[in-house]
C-alpha atoms as a PDB file:
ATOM      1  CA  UNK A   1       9.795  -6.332 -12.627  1.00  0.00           C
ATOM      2  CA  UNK A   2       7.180  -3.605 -13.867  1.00  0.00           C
ATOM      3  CA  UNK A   3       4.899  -3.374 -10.880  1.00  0.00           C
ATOM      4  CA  UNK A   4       2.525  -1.258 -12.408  1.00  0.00           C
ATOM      5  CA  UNK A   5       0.579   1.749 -10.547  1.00  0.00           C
ATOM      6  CA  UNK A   6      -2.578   2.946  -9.260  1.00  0.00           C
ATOM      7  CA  UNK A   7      -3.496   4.914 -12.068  1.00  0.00           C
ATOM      8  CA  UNK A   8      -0.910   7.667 -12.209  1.00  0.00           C
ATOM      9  CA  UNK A   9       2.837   7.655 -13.118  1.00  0.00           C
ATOM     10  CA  UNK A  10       5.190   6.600 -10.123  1.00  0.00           C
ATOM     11  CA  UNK A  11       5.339   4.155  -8.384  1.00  0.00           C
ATOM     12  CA  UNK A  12       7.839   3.091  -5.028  1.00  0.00           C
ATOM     13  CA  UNK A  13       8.809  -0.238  -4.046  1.00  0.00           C
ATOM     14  CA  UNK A  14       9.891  -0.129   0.183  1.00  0.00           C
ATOM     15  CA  UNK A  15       9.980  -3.513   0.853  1.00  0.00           C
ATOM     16  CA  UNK A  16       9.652  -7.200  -0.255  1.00  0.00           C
ATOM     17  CA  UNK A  17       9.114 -10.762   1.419  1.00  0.00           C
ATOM     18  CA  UNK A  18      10.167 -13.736   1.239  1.00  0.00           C
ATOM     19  CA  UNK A  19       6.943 -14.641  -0.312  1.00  0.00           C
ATOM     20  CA  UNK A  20       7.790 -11.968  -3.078  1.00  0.00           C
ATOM     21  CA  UNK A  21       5.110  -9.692  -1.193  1.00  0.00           C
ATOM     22  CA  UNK A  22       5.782  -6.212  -2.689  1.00  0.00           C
ATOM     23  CA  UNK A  23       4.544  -2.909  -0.363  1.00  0.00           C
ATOM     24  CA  UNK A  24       5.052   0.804  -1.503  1.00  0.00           C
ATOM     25  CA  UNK A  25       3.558   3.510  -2.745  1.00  0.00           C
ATOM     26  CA  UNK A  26       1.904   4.668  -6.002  1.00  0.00           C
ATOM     27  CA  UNK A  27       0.683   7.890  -7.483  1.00  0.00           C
ATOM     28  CA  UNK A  28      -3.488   7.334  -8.385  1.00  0.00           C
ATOM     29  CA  UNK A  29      -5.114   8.783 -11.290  1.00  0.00           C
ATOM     30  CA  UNK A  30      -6.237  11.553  -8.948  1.00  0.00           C
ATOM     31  CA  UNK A  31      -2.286  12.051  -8.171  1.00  0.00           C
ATOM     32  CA  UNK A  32      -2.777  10.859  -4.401  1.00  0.00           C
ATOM     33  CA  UNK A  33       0.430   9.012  -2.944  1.00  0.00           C
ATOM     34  CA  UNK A  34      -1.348   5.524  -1.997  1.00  0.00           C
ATOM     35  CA  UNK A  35       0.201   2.140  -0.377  1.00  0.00           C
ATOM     36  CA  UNK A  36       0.106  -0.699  -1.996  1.00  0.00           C
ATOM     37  CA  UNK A  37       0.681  -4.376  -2.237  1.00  0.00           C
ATOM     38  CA  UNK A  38       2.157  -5.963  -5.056  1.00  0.00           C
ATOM     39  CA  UNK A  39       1.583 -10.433  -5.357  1.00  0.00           C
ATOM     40  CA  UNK A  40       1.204 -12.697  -8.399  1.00  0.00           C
ATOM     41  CA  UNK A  41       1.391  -9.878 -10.809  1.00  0.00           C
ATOM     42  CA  UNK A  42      -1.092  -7.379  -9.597  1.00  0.00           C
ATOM     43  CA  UNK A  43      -1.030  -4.029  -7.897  1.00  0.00           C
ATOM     44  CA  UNK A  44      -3.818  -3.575  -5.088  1.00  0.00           C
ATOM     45  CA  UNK A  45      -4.151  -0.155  -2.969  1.00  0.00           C
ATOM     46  CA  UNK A  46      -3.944  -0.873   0.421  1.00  0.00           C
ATOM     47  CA  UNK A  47      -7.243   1.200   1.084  1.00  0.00           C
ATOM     48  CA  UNK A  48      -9.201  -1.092  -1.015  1.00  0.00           C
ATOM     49  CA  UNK A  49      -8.266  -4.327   1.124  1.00  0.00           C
ATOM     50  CA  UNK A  50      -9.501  -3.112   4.145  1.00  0.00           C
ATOM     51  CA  UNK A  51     -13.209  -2.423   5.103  1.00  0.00           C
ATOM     52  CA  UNK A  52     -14.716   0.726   3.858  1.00  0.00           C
ATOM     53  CA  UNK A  53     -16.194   1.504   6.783  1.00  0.00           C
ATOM     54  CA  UNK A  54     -13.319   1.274   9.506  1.00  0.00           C
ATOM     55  CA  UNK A  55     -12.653   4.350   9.660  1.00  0.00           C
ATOM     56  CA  UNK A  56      -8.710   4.103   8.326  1.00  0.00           C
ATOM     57  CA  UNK A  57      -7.194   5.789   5.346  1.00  0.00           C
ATOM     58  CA  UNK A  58      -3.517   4.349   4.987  1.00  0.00           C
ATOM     59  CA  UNK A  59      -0.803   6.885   4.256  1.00  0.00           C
ATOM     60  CA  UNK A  60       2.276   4.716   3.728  1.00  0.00           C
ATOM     61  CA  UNK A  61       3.135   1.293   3.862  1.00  0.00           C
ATOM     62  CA  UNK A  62       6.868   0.495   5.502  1.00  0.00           C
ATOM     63  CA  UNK A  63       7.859  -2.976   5.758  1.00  0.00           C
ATOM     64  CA  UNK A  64       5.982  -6.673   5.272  1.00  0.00           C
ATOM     65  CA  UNK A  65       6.816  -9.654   7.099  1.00  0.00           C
ATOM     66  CA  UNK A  66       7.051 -13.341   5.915  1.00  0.00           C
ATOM     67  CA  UNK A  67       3.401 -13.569   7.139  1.00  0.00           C
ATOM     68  CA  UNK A  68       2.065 -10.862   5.138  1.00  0.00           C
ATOM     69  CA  UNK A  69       1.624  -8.317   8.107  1.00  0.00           C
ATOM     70  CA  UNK A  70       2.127  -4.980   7.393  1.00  0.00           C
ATOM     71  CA  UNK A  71       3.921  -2.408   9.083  1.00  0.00           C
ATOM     72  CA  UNK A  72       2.594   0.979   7.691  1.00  0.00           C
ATOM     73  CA  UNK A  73       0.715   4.536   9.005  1.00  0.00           C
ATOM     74  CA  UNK A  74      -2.866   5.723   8.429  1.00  0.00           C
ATOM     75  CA  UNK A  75      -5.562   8.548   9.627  1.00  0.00           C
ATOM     76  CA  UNK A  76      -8.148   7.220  11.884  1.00  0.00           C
ATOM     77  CA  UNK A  77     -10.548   9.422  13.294  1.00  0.00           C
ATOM     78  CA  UNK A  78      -8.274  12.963  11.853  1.00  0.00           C
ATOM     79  CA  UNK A  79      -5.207  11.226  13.604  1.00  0.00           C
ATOM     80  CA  UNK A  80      -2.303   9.484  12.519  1.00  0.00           C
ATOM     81  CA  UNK A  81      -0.834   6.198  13.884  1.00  0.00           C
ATOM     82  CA  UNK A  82       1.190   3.471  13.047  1.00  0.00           C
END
């Protein structure tokens, strides 16, 4: 299955449910390495599903559970966690 990108050339499946939930990472237009999440057809960047103003830029995204949780790292604050 073409999963599409965020804009630039590559893109890296890590990890699928049971649910067909797809996480990895894509190359953006700006060639940044983003996560994503992949379900019914359409590519999303992690970044963009979570409020703008928490304070979190995701890195990576790992593994996804049959629930849709996410196991992945980010920058909060200048420092990275899981």
């Amino acid at each position: 299955v073409d999963l599409g990108t965020l804009g630039g050339d590559q893109t890296w499946a890590d990890a699928i449910n049971d649910a067909g939930q797809v996480i990895g990472r894509s190359i953006t237009a700006k060639s940044e390495n983003h996560p994503f999440l992949w379900e019914n057809g359409v590519i999303s960047d992690l970044n963009s599903l979570i409020s703008a103003d928490s304070g979190w830029l995701l890195s990576s995204a790992h593994r996804i559970n049959k629930l849709g949780q996410i196991l992945g790292t980010g920058y909060i604050n200048g420092q990275q966690h899981a």
